[in-house]
C-alpha atoms as a PDB file:
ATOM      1  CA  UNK A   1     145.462  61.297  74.606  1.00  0.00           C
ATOM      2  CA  UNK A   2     142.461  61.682  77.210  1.00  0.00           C
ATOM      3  CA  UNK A   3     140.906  65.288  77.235  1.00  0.00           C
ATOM      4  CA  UNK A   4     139.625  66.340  80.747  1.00  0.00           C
ATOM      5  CA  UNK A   5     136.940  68.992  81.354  1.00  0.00           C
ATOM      6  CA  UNK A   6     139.507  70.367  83.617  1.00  0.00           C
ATOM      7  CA  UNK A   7     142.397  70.738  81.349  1.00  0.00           C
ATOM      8  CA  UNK A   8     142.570  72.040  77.727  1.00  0.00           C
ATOM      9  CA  UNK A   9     143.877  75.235  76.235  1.00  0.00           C
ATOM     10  CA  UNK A  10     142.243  78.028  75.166  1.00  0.00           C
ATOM     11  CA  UNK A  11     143.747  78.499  71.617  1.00  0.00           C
ATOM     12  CA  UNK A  12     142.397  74.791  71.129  1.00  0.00           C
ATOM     13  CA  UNK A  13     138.633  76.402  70.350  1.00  0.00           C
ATOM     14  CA  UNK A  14     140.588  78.222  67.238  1.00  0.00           C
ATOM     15  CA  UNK A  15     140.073  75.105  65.584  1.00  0.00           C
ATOM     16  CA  UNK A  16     136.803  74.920  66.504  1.00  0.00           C
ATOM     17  CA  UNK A  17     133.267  73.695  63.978  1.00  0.00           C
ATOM     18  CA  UNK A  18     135.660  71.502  62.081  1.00  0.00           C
ATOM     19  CA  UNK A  19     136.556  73.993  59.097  1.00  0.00           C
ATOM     20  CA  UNK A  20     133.163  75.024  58.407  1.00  0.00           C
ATOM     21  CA  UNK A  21     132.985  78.270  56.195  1.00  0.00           C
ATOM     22  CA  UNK A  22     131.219  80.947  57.467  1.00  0.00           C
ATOM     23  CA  UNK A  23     127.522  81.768  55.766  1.00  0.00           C
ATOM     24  CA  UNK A  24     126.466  84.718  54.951  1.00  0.00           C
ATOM     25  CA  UNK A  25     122.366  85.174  56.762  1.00  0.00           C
ATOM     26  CA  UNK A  26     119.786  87.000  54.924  1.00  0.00           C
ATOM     27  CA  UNK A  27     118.973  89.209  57.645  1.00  0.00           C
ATOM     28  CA  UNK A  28     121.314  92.925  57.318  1.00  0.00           C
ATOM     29  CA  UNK A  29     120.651  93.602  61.168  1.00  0.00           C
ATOM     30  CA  UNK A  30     119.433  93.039  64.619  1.00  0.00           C
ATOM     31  CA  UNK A  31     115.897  94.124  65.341  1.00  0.00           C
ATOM     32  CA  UNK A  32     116.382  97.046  67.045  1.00  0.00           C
ATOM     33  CA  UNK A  33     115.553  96.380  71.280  1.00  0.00           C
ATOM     34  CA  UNK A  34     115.202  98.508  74.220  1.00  0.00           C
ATOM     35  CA  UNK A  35     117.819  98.397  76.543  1.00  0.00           C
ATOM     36  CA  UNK A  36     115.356  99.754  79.357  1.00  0.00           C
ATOM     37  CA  UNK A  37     112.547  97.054  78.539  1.00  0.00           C
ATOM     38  CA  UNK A  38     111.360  95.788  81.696  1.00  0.00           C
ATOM     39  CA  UNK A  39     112.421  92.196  81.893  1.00  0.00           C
ATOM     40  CA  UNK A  40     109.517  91.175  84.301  1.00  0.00           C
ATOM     41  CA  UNK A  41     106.880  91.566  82.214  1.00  0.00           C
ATOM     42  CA  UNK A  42     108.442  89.153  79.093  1.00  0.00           C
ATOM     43  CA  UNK A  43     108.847  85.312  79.405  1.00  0.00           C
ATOM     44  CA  UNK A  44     111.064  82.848  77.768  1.00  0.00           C
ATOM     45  CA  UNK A  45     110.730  79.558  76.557  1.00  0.00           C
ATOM     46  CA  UNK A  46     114.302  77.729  75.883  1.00  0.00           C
ATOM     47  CA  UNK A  47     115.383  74.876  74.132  1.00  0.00           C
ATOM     48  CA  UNK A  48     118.301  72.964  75.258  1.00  0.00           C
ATOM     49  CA  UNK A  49     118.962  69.350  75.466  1.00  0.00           C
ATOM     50  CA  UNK A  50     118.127  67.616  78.424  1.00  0.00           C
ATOM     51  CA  UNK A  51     120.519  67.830  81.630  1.00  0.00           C
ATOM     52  CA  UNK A  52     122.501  70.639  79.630  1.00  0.00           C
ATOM     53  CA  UNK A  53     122.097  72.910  82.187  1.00  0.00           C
ATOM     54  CA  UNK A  54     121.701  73.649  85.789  1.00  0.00           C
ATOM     55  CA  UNK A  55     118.424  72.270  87.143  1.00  0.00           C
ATOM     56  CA  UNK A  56     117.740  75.587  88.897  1.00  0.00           C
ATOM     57  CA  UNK A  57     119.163  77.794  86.341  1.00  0.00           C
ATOM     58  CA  UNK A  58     115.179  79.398  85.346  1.00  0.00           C
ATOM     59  CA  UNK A  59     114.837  80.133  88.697  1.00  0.00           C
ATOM     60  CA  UNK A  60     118.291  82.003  89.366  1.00  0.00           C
ATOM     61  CA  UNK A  61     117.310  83.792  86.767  1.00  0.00           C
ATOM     62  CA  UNK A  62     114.190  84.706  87.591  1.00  0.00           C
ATOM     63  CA  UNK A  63     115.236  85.449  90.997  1.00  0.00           C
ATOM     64  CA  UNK A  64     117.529  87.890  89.222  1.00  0.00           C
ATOM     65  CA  UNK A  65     115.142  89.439  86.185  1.00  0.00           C
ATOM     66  CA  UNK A  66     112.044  88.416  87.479  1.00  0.00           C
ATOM     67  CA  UNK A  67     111.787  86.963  83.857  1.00  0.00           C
ATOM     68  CA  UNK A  68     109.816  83.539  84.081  1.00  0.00           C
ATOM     69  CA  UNK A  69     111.807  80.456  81.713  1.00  0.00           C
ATOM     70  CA  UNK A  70     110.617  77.352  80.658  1.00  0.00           C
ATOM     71  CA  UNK A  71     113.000  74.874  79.360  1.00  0.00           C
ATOM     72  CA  UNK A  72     112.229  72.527  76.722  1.00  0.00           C
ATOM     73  CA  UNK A  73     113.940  69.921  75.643  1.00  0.00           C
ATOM     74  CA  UNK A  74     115.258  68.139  72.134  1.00  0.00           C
ATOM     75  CA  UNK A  75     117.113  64.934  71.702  1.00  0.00           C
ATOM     76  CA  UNK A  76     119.043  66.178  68.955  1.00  0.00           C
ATOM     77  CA  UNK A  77     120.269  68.659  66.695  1.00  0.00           C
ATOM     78  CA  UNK A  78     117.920  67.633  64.077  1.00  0.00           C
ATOM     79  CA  UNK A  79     114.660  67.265  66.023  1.00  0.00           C
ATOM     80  CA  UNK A  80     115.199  71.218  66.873  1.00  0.00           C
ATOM     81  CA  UNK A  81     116.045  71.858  63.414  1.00  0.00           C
ATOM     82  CA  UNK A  82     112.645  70.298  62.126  1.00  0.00           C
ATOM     83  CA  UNK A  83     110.484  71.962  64.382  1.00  0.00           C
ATOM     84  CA  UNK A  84     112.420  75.504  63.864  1.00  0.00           C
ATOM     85  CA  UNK A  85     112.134  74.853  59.728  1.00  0.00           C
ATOM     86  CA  UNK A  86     108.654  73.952  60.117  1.00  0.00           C
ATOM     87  CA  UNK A  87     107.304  77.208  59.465  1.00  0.00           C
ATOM     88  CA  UNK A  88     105.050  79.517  61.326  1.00  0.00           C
ATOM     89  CA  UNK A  89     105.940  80.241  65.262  1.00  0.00           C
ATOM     90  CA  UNK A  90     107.501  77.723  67.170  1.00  0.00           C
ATOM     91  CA  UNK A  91     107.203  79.419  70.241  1.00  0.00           C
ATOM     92  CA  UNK A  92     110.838  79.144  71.231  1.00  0.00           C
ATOM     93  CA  UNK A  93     112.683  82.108  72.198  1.00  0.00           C
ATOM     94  CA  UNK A  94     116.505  80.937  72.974  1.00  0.00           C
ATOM     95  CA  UNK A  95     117.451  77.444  71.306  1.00  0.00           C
ATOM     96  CA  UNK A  96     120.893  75.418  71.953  1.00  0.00           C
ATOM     97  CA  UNK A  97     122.516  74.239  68.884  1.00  0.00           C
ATOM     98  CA  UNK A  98     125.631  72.802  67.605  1.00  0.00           C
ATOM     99  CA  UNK A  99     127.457  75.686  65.840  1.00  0.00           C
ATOM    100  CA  UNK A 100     127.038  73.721  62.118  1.00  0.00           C
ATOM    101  CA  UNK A 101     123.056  74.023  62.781  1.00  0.00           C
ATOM    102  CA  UNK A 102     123.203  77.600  63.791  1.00  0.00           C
ATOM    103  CA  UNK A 103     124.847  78.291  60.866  1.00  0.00           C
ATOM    104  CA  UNK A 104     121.993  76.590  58.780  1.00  0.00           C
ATOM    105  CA  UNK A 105     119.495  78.485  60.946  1.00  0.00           C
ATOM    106  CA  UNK A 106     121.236  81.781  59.968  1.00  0.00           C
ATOM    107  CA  UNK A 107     121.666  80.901  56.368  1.00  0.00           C
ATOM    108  CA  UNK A 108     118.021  80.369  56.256  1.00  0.00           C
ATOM    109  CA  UNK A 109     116.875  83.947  58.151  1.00  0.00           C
ATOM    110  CA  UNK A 110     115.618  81.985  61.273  1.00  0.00           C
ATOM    111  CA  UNK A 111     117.913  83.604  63.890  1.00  0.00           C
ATOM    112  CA  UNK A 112     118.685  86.801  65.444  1.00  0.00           C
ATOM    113  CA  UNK A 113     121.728  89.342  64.355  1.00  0.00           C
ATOM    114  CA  UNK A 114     122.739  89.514  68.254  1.00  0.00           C
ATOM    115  CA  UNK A 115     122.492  93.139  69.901  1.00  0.00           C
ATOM    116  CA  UNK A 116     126.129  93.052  71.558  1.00  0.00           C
ATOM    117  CA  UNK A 117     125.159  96.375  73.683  1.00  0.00           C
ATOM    118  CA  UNK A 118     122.674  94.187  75.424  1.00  0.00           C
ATOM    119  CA  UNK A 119     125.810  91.199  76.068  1.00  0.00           C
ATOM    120  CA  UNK A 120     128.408  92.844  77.423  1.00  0.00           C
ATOM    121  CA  UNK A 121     129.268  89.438  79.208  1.00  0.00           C
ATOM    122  CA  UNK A 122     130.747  88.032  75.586  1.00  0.00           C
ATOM    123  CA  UNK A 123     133.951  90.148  76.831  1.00  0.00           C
ATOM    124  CA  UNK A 124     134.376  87.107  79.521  1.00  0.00           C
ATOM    125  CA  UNK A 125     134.927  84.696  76.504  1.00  0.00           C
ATOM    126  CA  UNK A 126     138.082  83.832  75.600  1.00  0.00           C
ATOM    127  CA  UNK A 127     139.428  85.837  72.496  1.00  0.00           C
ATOM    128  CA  UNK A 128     139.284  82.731  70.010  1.00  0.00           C
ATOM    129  CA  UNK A 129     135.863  81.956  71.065  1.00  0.00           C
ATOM    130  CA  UNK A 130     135.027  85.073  68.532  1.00  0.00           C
ATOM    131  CA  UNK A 131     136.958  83.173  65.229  1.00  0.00           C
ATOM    132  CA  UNK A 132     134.916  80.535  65.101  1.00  0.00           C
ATOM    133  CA  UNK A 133     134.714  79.554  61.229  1.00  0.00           C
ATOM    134  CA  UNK A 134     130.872  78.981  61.249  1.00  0.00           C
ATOM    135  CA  UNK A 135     130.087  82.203  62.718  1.00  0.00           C
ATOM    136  CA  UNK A 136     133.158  84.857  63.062  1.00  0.00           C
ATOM    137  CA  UNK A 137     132.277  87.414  65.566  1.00  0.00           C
ATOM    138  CA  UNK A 138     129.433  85.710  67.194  1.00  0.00           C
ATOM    139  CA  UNK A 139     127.000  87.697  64.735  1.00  0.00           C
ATOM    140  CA  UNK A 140     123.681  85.487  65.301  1.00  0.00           C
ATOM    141  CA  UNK A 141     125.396  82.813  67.778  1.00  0.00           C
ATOM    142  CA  UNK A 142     127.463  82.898  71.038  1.00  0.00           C
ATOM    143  CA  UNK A 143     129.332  79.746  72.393  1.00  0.00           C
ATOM    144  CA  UNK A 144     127.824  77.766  75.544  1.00  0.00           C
ATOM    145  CA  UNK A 145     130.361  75.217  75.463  1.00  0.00           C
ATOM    146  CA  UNK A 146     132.414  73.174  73.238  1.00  0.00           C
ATOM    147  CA  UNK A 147     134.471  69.735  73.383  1.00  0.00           C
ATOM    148  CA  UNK A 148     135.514  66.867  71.335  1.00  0.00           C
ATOM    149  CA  UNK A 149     134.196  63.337  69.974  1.00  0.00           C
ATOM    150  CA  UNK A 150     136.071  60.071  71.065  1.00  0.00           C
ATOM    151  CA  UNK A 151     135.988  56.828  71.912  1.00  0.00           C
ATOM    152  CA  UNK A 152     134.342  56.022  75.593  1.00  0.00           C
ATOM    153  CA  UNK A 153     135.070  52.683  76.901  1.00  0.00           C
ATOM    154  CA  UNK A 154     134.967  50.157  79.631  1.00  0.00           C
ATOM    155  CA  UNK A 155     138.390  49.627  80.665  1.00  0.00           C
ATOM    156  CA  UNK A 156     137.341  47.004  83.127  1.00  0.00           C
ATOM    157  CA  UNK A 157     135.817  44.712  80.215  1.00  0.00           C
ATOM    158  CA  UNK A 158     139.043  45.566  77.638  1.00  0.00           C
ATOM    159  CA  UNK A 159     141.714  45.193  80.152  1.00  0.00           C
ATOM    160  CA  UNK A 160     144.758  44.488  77.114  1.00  0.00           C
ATOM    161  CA  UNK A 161     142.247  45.511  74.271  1.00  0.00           C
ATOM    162  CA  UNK A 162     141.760  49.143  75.146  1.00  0.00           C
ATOM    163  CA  UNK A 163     140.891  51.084  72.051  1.00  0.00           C
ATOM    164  CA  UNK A 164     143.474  53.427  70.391  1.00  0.00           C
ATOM    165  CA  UNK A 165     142.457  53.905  66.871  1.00  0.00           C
ATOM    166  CA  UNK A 166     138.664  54.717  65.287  1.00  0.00           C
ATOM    167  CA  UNK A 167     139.439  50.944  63.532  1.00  0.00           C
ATOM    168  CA  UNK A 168     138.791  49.315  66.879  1.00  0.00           C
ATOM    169  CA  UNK A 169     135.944  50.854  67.107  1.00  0.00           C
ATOM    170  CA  UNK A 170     134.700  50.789  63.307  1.00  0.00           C
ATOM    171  CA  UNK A 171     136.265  46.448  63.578  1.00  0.00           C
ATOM    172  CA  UNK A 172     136.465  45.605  66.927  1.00  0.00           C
ATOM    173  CA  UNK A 173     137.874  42.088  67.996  1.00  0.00           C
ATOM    174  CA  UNK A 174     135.152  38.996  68.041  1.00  0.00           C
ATOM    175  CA  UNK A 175     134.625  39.628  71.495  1.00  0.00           C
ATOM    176  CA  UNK A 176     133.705  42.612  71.514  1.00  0.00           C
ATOM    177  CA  UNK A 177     131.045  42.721  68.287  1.00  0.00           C
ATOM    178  CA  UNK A 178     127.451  43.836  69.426  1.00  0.00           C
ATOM    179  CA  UNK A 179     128.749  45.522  72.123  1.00  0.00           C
ATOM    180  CA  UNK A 180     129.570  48.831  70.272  1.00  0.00           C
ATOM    181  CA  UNK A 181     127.775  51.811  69.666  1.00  0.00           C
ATOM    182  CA  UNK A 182     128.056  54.696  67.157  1.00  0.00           C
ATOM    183  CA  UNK A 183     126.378  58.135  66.975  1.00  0.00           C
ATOM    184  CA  UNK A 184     123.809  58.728  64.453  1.00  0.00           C
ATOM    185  CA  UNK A 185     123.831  61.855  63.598  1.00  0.00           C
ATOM    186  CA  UNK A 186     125.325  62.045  59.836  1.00  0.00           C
ATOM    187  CA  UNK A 187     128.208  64.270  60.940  1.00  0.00           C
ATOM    188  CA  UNK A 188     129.583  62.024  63.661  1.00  0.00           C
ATOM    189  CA  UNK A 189     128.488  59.007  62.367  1.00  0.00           C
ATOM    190  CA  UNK A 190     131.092  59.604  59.315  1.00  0.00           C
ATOM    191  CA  UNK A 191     133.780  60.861  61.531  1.00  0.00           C
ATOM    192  CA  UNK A 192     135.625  57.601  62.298  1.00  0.00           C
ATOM    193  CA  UNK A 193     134.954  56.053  59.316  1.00  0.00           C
ATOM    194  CA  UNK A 194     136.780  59.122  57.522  1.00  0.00           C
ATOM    195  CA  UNK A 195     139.777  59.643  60.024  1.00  0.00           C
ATOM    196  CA  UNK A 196     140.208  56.058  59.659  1.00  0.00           C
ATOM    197  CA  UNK A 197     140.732  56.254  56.241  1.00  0.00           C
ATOM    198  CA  UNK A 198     143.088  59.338  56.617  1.00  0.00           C
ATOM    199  CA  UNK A 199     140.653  61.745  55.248  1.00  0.00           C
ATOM    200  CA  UNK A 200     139.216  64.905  56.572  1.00  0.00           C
ATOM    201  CA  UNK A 201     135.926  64.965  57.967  1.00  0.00           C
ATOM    202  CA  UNK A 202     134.984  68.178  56.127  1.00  0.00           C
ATOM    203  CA  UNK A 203     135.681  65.892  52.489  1.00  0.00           C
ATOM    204  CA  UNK A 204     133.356  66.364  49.717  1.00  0.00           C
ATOM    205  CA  UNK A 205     135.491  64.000  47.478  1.00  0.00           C
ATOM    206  CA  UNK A 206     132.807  61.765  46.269  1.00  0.00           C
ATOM    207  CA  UNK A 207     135.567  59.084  45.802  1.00  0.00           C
ATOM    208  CA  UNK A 208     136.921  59.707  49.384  1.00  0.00           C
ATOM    209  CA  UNK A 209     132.754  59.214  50.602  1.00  0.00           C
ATOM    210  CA  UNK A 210     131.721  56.148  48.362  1.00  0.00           C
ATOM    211  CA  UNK A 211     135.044  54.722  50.639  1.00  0.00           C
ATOM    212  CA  UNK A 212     133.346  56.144  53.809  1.00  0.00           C
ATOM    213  CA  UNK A 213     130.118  54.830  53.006  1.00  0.00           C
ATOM    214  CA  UNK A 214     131.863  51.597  52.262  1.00  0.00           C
ATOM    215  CA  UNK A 215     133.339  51.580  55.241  1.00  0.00           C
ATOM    216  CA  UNK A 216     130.585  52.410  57.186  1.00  0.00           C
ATOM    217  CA  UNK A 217     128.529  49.450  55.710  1.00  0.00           C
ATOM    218  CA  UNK A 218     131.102  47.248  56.806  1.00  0.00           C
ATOM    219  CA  UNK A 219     131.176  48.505  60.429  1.00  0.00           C
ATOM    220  CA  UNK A 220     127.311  48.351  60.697  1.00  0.00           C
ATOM    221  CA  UNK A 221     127.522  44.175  61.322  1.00  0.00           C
ATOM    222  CA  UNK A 222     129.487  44.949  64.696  1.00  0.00           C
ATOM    223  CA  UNK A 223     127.027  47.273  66.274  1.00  0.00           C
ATOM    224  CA  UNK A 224     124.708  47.022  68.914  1.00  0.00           C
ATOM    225  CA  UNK A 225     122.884  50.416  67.532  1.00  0.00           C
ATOM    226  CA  UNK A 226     123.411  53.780  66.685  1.00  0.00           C
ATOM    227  CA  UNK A 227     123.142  56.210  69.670  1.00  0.00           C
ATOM    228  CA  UNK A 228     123.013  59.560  70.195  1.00  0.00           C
ATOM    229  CA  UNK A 229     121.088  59.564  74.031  1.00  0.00           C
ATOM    230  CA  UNK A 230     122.184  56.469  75.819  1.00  0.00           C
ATOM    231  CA  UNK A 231     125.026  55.523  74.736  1.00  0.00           C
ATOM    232  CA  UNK A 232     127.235  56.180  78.500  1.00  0.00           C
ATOM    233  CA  UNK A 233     124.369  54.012  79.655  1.00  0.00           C
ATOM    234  CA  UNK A 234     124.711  51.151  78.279  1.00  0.00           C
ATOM    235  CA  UNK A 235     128.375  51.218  78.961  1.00  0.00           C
ATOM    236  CA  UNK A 236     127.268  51.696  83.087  1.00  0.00           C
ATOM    237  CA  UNK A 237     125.227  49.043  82.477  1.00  0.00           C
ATOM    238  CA  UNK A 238     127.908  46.727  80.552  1.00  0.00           C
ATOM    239  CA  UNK A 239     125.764  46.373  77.601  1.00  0.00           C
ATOM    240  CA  UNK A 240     128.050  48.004  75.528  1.00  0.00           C
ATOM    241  CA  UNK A 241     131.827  47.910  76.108  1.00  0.00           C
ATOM    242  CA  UNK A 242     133.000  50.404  73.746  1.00  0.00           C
ATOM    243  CA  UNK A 243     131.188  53.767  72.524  1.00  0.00           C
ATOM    244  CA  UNK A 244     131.468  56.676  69.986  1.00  0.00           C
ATOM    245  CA  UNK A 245     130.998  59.406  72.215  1.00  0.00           C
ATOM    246  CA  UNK A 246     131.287  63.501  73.017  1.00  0.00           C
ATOM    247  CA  UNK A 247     133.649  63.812  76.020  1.00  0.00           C
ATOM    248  CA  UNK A 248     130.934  65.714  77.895  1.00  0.00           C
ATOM    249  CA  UNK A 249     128.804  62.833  77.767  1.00  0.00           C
ATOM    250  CA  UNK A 250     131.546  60.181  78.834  1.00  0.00           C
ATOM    251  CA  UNK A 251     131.898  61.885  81.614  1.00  0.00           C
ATOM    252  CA  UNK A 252     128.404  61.180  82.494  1.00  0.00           C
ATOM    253  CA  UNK A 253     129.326  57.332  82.904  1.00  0.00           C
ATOM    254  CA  UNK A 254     132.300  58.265  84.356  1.00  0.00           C
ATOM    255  CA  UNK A 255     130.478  59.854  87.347  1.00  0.00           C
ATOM    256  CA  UNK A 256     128.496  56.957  87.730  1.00  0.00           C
ATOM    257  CA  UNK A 257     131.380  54.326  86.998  1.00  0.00           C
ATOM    258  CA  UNK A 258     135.314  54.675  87.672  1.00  0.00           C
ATOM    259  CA  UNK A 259     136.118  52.257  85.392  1.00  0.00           C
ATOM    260  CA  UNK A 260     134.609  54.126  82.161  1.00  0.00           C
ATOM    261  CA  UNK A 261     137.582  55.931  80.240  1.00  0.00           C
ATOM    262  CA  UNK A 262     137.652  58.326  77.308  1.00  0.00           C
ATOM    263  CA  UNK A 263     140.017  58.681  74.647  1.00  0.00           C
ATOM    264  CA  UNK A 264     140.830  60.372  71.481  1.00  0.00           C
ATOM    265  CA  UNK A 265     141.802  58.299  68.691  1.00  0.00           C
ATOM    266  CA  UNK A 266     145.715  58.329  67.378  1.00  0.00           C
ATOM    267  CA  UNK A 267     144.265  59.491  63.994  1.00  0.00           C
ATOM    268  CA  UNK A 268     142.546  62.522  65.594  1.00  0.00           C
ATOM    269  CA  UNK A 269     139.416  63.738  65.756  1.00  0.00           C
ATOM    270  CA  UNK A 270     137.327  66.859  65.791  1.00  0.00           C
ATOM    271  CA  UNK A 271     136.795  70.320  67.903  1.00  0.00           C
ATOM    272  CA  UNK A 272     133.309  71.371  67.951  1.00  0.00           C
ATOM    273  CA  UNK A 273     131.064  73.802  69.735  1.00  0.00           C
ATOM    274  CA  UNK A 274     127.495  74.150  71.131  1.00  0.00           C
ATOM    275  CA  UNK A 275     125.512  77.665  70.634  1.00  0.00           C
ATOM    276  CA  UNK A 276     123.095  80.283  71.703  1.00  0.00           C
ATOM    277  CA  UNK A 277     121.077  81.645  69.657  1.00  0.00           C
ATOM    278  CA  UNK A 278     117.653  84.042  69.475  1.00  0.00           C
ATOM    279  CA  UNK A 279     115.160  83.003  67.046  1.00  0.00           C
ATOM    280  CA  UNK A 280     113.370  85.826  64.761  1.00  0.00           C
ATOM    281  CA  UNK A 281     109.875  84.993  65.933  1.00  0.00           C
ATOM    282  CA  UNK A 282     110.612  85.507  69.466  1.00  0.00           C
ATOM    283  CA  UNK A 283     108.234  88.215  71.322  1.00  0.00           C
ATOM    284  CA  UNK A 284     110.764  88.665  74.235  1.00  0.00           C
ATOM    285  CA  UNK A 285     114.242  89.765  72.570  1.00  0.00           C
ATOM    286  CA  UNK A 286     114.907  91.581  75.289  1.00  0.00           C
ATOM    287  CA  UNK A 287     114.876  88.692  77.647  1.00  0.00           C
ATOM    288  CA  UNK A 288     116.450  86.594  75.705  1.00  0.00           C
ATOM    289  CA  UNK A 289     119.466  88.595  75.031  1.00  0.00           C
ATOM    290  CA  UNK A 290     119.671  89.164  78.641  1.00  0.00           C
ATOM    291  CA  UNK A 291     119.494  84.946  79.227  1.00  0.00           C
ATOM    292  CA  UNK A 292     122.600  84.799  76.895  1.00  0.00           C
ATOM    293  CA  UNK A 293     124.447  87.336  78.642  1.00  0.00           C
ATOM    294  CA  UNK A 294     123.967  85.906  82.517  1.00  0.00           C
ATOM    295  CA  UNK A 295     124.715  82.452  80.831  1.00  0.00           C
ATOM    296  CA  UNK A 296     128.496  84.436  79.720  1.00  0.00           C
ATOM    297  CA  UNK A 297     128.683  85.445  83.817  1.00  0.00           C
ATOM    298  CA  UNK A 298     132.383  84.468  84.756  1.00  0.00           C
ATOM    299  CA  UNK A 299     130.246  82.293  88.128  1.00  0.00           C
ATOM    300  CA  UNK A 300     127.592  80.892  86.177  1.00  0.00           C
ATOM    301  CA  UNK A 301     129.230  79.455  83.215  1.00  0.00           C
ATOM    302  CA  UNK A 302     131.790  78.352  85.657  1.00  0.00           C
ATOM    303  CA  UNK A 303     128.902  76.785  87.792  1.00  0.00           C
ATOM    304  CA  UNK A 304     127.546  74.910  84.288  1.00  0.00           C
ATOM    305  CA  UNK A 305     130.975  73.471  84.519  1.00  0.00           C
ATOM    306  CA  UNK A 306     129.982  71.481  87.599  1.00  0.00           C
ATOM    307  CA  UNK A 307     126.564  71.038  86.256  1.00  0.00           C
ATOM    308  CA  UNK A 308     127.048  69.740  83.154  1.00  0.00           C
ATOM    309  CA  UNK A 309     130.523  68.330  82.967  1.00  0.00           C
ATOM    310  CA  UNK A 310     131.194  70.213  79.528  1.00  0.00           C
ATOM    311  CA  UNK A 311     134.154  72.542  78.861  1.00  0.00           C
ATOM    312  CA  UNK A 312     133.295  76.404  78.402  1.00  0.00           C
ATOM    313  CA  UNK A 313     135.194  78.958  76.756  1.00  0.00           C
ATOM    314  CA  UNK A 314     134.962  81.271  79.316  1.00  0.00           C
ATOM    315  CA  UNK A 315     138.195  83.044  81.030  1.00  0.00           C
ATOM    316  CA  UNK A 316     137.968  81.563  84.078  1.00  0.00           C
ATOM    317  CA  UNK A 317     137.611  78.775  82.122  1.00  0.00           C
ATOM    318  CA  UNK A 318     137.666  75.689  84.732  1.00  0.00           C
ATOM    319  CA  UNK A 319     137.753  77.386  87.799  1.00  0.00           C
ATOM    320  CA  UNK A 320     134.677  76.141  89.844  1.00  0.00           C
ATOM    321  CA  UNK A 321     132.602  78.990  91.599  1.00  0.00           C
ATOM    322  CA  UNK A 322     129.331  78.322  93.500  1.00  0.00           C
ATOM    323  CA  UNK A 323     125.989  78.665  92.627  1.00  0.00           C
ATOM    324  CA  UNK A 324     125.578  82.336  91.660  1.00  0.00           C
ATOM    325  CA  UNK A 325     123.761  84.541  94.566  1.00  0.00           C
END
């Protein structure tokens, strides 16, 4: 099955953060804001990964609040994570997360109870986009997008070998060894190893994981690397000919070569979402909230769709819009 950005339904994001149970945060309530504040006069600094937005998003938005952003950028969910655990001020006022690490931040008093009177914009979600396991009722997070992990590949260079299951991917063919990448972070890097083996990929069997980790050992003599940035890249490139990959970032390659393909393994695979959220230390609340809610605008998260080929859960869902006036 190949998931386009263009086609998936709603009720799919139900399923969404693989399971995770919801955590309870150790904050009671929002810090109380001021609906009135005058947005010109804060500033925001947000942390997002690169090319996860619209280039031209801070100014829009400045244009529109007269609120200056900066955008910083992390590699992964981890490298956020250790410089938001760190202690002390990061200086970050809205960071992107997966919705696994916002759950984390929450558990650990790091984030922002969300002032919904200041978000009115959530209403353009779609209704399941509010039952997500890891955070049910968006109380310190709100979805920016969401999608699946696969297996992208060059069909061009596995014309009668094109991969179907996580095994070709975990044992490929001799032709195809040191040309395969895997993502590195732990979560995903266990995923095909565990569907695979016809386990869930929210196990905590330590039977079921000494046979992942097994498995995973065994895999590690076909790889080129583990990836989490450049993987699509070296698939343009033809240094890699099949790639463990989130379908937003296939269709990276795919925009820079036809012959790239995505699909979802026959033994499944997982539903996941990417966050919002407002970190306790921020000076600019106000702002912030106000960031989240012209993200939820039915034209500009339709314009992120163009922008950065990711699914939203937004009503309008795929329906392409131009760049917001």
């Amino acid at each position: 099955m190949r998931i386009s950005r263009t086609a998936v339904a709603a009720t799919a994001i139900a399923g969404l953060l693989l399971g995770l149970s919801a955590c309870s945060s150790s904050d009671s309530g929002a810090t109380k804001l001021d609906p009135n504040a005058d947005l010109s006069l804060q500033t925001l600094t947000v942390s997002n990964w690169a090319a996860y937005n619209p280039e031209d998003l801070p100014a829009k938005f400045e244009e529109k609040f007269g609120t200056k952003v900066t955008i910083t950028n992390h590699a992964t969910n981890e490298e956020i994570m250790a410089k938001l655990t760190a202690g002390g001020d990061s200086g970050i006022d809205v960071a992107f997360v997966s919705g696994q690490f916002a759950q984390a931040l929450a558990a650990q008093g790091l984030i922002e109870n969300l002032d919904k009177s200041l978000i009115p914009n959530e209403a353009n979600l779609v209704p399941e986009a509010s039952k997500l396991s890891y955070d049910p009722g968006n109380k310190y997070s709100m979805p920016y997008s969401w999608g699946t992990t696969g297996i992208c590949y060059r069909a061009d260079l596995m014309k009668g070998n094109e991969p179907t299951s996580w095994n070709d991917l975990l044992m490929p063919k001799p032709q195809y060894k040191g040309k395969v990448t895997m993502l590195a972070t732990e979560r995903w890097l266990m995923l095909p190893a565990q569907k695979s083996l016809g386990y869930s990929i929210n196990t905590q069997d330590e039977a079921e994981m000494g046979k992942v980790k097994d498995l995973l050992i065994k895999a590690k003599s076909n790889l080129l690397a583990y990836d989490d940035t450049t993987f699509y890249e070296r698939l343009v490139s033809g240094e890699a000919v099949m790639v463990e990959a989130w379908d937003g970032w296939c269709n990276y390659g795919i925009a820079k070569n036809k012959n790239i393909k995505f699909v979802v393994p026959k033994e499944g695979s997982d539903l996941w979402a990417d966050t919002m959220v407002v970190l306790k230390t921020s000076k600019n609340k106000e702002a912030a909230h106000a960031f989240i809610n012209y993200i939820l605008d039915k034209d500009v998260h339709s314009w992120v769709i163009d922008n950065i080929l990711y699914k939203v859960p937004n009503v309008l869902r795929f329906t392409h819009a131009s760049p917001p006036k």
